[in-house]
Protein backbone atom coordinates (compact mmCIF):
# COMPACT_ATOMS: atom_id res chain seq x y z
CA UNK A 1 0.00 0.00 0.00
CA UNK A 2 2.72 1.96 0.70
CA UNK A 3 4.33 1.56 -2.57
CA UNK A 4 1.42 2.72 -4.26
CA UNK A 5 0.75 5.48 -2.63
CA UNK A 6 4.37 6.51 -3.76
CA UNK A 7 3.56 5.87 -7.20
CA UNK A 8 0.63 7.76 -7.30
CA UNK A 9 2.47 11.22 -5.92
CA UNK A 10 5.36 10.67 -8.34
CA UNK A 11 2.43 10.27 -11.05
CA UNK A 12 0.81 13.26 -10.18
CA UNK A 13 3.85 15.37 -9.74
CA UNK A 14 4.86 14.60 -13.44
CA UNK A 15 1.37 15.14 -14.59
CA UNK A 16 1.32 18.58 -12.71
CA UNK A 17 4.85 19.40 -14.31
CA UNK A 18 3.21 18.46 -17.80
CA UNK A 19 0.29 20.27 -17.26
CA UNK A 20 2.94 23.72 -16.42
CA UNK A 21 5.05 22.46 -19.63
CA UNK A 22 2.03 22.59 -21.54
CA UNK A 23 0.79 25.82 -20.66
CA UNK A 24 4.51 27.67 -21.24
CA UNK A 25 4.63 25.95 -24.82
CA UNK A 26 0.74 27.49 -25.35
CA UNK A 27 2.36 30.90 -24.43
CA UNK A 28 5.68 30.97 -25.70
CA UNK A 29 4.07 29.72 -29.54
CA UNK A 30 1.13 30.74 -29.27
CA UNK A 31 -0.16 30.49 -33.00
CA UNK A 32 2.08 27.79 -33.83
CA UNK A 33 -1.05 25.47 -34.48
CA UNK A 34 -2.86 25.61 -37.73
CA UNK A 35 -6.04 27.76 -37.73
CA UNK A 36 -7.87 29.32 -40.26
CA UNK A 37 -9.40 33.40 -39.63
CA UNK A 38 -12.88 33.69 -41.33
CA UNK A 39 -14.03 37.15 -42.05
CA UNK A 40 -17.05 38.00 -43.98
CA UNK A 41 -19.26 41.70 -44.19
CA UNK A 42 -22.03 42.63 -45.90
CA UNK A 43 -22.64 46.59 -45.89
CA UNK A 44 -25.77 48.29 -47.86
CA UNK A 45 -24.90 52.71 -47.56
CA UNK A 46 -28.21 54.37 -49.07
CA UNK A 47 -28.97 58.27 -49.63
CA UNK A 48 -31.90 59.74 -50.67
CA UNK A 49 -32.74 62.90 -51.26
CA UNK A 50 -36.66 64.49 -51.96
CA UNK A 51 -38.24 68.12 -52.84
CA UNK A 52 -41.72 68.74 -52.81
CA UNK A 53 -42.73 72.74 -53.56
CA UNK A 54 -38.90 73.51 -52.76
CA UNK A 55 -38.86 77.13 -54.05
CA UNK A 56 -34.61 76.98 -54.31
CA UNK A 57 -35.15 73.90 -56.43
CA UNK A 58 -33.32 70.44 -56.77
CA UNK A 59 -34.08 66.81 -58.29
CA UNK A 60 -35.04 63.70 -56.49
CA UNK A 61 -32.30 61.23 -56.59
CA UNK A 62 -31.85 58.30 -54.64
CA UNK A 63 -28.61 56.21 -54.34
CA UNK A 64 -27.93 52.37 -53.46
CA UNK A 65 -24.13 51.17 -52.81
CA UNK A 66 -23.42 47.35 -51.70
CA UNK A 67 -20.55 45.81 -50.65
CA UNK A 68 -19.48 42.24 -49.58
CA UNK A 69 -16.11 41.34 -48.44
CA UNK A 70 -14.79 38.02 -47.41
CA UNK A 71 -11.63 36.88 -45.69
CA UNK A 72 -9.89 33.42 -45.46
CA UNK A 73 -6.59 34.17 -43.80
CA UNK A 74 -4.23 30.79 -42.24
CA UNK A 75 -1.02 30.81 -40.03
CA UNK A 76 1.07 28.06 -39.44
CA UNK A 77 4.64 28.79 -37.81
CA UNK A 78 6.38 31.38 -39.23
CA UNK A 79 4.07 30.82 -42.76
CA UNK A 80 1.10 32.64 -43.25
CA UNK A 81 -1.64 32.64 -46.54
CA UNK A 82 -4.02 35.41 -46.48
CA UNK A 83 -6.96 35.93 -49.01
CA UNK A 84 -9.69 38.02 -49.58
CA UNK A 85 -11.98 38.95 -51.87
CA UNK A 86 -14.55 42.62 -52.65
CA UNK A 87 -17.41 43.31 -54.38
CA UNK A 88 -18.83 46.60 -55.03
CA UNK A 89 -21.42 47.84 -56.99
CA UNK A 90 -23.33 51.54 -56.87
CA UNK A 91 -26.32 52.70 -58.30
CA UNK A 92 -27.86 56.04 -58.85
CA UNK A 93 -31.35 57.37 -59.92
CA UNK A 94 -32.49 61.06 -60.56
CA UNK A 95 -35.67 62.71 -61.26
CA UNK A 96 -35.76 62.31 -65.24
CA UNK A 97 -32.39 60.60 -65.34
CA UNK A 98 -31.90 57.15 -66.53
CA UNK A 99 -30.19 54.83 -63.99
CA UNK A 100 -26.22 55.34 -63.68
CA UNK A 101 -23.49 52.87 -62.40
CA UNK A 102 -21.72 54.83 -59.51
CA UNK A 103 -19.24 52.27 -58.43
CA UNK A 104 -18.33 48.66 -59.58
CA UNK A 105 -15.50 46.18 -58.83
CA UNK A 106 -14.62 42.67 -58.44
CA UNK A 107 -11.23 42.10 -56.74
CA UNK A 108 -9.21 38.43 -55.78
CA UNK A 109 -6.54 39.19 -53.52
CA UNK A 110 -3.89 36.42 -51.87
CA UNK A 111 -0.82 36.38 -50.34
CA UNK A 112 1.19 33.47 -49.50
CA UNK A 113 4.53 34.46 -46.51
CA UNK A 114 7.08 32.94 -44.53
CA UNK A 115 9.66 34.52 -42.39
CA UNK A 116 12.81 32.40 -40.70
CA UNK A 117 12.02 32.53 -37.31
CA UNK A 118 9.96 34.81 -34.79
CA UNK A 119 12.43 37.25 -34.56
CA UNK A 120 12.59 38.69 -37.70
CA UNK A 121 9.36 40.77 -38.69
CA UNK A 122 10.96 40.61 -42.36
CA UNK A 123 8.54 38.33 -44.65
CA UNK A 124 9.27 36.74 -47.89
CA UNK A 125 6.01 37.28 -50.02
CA UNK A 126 4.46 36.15 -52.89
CA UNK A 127 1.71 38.43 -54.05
CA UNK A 128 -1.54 38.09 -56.58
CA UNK A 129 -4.07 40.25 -57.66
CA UNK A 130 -7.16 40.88 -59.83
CA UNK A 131 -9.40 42.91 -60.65
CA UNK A 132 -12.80 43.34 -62.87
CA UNK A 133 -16.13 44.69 -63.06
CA UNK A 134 -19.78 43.55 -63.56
CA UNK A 135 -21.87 45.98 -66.26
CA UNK A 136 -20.89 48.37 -68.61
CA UNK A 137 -19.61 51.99 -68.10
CA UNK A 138 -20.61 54.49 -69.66
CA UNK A 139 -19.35 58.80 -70.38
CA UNK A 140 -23.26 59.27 -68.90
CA UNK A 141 -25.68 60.89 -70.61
CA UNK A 142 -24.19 58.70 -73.59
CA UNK A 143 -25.63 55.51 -73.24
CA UNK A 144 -24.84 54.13 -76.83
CA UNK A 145 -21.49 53.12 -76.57
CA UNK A 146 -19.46 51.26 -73.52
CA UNK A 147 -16.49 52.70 -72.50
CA UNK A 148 -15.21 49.78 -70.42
CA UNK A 149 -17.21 46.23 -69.98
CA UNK A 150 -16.72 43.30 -67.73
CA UNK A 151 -13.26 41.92 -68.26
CA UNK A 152 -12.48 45.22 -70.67
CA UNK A 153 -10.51 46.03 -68.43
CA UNK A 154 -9.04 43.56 -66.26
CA UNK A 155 -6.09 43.95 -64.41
CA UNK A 156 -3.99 40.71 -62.76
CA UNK A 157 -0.90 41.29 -60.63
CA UNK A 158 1.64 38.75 -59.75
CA UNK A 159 4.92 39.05 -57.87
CA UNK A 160 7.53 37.91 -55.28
CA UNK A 161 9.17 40.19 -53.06
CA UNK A 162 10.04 41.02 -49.63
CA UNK A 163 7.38 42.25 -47.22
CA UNK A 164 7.87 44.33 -43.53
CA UNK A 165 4.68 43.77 -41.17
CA UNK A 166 5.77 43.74 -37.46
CA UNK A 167 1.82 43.02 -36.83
CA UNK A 168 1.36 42.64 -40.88
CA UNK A 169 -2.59 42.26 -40.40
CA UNK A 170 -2.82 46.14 -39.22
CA UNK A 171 0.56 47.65 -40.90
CA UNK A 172 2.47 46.14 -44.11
CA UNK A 173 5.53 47.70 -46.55
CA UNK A 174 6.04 45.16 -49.77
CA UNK A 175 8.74 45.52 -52.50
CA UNK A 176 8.56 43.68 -55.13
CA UNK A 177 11.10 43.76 -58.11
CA UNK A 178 10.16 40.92 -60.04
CA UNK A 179 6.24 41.75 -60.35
CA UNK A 180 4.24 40.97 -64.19
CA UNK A 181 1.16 43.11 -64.72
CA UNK A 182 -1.01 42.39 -67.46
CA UNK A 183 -3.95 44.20 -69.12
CA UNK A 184 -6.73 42.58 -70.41
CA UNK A 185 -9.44 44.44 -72.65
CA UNK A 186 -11.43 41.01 -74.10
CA UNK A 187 -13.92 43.45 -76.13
CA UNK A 188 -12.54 43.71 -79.55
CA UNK A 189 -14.25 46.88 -80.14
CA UNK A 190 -12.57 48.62 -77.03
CA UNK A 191 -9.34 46.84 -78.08
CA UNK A 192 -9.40 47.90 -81.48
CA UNK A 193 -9.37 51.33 -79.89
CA UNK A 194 -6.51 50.57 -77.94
CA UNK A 195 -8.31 51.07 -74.71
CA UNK A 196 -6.71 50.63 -71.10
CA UNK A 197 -2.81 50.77 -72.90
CA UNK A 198 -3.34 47.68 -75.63
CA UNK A 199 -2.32 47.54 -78.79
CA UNK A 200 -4.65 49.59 -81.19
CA UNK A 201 -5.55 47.99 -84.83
CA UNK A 202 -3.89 48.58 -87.70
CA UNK A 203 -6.37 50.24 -90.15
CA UNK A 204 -6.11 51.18 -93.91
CA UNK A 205 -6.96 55.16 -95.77
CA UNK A 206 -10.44 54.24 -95.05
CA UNK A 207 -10.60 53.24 -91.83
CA UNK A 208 -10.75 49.31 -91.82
CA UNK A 209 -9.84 46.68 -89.54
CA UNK A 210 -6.60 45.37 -91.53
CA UNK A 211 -4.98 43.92 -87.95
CA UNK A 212 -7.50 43.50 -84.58
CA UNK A 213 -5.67 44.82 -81.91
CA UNK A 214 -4.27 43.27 -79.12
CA UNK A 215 -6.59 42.09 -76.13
CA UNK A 216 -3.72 41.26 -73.91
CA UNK A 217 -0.92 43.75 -72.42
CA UNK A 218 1.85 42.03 -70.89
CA UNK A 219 4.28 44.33 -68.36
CA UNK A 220 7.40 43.50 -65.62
CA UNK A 221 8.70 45.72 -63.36
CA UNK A 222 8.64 46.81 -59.72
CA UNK A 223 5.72 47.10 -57.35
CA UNK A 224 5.56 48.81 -54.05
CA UNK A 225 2.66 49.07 -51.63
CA UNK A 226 2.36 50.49 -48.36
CA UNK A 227 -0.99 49.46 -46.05
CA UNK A 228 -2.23 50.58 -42.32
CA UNK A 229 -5.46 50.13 -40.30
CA UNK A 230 -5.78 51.93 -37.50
CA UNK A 231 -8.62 53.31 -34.70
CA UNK A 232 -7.83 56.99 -35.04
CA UNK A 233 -10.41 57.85 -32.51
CA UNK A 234 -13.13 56.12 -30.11
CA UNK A 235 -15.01 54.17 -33.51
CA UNK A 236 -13.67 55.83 -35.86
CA UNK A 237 -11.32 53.56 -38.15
CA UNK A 238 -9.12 54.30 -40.64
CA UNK A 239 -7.50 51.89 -43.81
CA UNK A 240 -5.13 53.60 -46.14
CA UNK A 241 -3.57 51.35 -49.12
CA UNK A 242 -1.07 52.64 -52.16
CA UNK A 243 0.21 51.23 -54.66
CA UNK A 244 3.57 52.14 -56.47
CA UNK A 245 4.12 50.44 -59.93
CA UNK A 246 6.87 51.10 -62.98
CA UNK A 247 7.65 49.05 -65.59
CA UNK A 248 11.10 47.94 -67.21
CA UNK A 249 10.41 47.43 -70.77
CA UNK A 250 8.08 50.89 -71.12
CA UNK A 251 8.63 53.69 -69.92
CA UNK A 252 10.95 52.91 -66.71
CA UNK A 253 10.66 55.60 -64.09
CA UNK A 254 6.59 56.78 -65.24
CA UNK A 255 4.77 55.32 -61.69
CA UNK A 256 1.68 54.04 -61.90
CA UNK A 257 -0.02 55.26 -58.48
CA UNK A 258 -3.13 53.54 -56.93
CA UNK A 259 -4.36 55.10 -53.47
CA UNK A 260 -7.09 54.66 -51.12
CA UNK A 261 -7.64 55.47 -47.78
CA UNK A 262 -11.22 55.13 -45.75
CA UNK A 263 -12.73 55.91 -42.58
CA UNK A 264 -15.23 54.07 -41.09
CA UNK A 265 -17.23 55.67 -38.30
CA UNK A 266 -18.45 53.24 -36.09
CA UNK A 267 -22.43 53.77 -34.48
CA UNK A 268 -22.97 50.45 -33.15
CA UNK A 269 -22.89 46.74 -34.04
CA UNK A 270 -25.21 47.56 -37.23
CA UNK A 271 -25.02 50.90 -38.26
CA UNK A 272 -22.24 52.86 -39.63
CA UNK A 273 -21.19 56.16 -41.85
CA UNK A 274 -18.02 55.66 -44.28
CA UNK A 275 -16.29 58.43 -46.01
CA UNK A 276 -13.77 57.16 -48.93
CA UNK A 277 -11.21 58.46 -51.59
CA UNK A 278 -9.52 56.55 -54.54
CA UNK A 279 -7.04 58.58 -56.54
CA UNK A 280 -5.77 56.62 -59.55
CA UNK A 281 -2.89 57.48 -62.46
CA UNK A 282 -1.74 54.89 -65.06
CA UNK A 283 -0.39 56.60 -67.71
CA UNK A 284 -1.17 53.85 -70.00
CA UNK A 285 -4.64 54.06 -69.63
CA UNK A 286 -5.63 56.75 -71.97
CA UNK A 287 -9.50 58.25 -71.90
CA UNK A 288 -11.62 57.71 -74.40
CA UNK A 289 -14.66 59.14 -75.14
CA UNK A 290 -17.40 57.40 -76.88
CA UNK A 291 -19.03 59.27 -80.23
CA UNK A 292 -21.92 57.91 -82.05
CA UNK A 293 -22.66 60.92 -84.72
CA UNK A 294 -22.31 59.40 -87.73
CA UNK A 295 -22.88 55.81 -88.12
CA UNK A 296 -24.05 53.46 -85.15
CA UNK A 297 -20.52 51.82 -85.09
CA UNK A 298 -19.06 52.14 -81.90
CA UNK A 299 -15.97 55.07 -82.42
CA UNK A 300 -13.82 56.77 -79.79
CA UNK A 301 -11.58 59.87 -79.77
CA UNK A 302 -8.55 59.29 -77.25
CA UNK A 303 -8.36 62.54 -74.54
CA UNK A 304 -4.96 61.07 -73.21
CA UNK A 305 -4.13 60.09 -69.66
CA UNK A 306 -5.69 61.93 -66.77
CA UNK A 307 -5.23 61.90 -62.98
CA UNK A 308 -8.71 59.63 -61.43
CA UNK A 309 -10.48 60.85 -58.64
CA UNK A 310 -13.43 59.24 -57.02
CA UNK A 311 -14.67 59.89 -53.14
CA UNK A 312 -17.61 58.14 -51.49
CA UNK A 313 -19.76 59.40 -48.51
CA UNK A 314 -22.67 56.96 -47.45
CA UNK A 315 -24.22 55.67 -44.09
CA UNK A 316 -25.69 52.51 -43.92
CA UNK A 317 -26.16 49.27 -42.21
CA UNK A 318 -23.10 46.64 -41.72
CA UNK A 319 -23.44 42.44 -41.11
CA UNK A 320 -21.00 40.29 -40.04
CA UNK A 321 -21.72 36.63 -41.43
């Protein structure tokens, strides 16, 4: 009897010293387990605006703007793999007006990183990215002929690099030097054009097709992007994202700049105002404007490259799911 009561203290001593190792490894690693983050929001922002015997006058108008984004991020070690994916699309209606697009994107994102050791907040990164649309766009009021259609453009980014993000979910600084871009415009019309930086066709005196152009532009060259989330004040949130990008081949040096930056003001668990800006400049991209005077072929006049501005002010409801 004596003997095993022994055995059971020296049993329970190394179970209690197991129980201590275990909880020092939890603490010491903690995230060194496979897991999986899930993310996914729905928002809906609406404004309206109505004037009945308003003697300083005005037109009804009513606008709708939806947005879903989804997150699948994993972490494993010192490897990480984080993707997402947005959808926007905004609508507008005025008094006598016909219906207008106001915003409208599709965009993949993942990122695949690994770092040597938990020391080091230095990542290597390997980077993809794409983007689209849904409907047509259009230089509103003319209707008649799209200036840009789903996959007319669409944009794909992929690259490998080196990536700083000491807590790389809330602050990240990539550099990429080996990063392909390519363009593609898979409307022949638009293409023929030489919309979004493709090769235009090759026409004859009169103005035929001899040579389509191309629907595919093909670039390499060096990306940088800078990112930062941050609570700037008690619910009020702030996400900033730019985007640095020159190519070798063309023009070397002439930076293609993509910037946004948002803040999301916070009511409560539902509710929630959200003022944006997107300032874009790729000076490949060259406007076009749509003409349809003289026959109902779809022609274009080129205005050249122009800085893009857009900015977004909405309140509406938010759902986590």
């Amino acid at each position: 009897m004596k003997k095993v009561l022994i055995l059971l203290i020296v049993l329970s001593v190394n179970y209690s010293n197991a129980q201590s190792d275990s909880t020092v490894v939890d603490t010491t690693f903690r995230g060194s387990f496979p897991k999986w983050k899930n993310k996914n929001i729905a928002t809906l922002d609406v404004s309206e605006v109505a004037f009945v015997n308003w003697n300083s006058g005005g037109s009804n108008s009513i606008s709708a703007l939806l947005g879903v984004a989804s997150q699948a991020n994993y972490k494993f070690k010192h490897f990480f793999w984080n993707n997402n994916i947005n959808i926007r699309y905004g609508i507008n209606k005025q008094q006598e007006q016909e219906l207008r697009k106001t915003e409208d994107l599709v965009e993949v994102n993942s990122s695949v990183g690994y770092r040597r050791d938990s020391l080091t907040n230095w990542f290597y990164t390997s980077r993809f990215n794409f983007k689209t649309q849904f409907t047509n766009g259009y230089t509103y009021p003319n209707t008649s002929n799209a200036i840009s259609k789903i996959m007319a453009p669409g944009y794909l980014f992929y690259g490998v690099g080196i990536e700083y993000g000491k807590n790389i979910e809330r602050l990240s600084v990539y550099f990429s030097p080996a990063t392909t871009k390519s363009t593609f415009v898979l409307d022949q019309e638009l293409a023929n054009a030489g919309a979004f930086g493709v090769k235009p066709a090759i026409l004859d005196e009169q103005g035929n097709v001899i040579k389509n152009g191309e629907q595919v532009r093909n670039e390499f060259g060096i990306l940088i992007t800078n990112a930062y989330e941050t609570e700037i004040a008690t619910n009020i949130y702030m996400k900033h994202a730019v985007n640095f990008y020159t190519d070798y081949l063309n023009d070397f040096g002439n930076i293609d700049v993509d910037w946004q930056v948002n803040l999301d003001f916070k009511v409560n668990n539902y509710v929630r105002a959200n003022l944006g800006s997107h300032l874009k400049y790729d000076n490949d991209v060259k406007n076009l404007m749509a003409i349809n005077e003289v026959t109902e072929e779809e022609e274009y006049v080129e205005e050249g490259a122009k800085v893009q501005w857009k900015q977004i002010l909405g309140i509406g409801v938010v759902v986590d799911f």
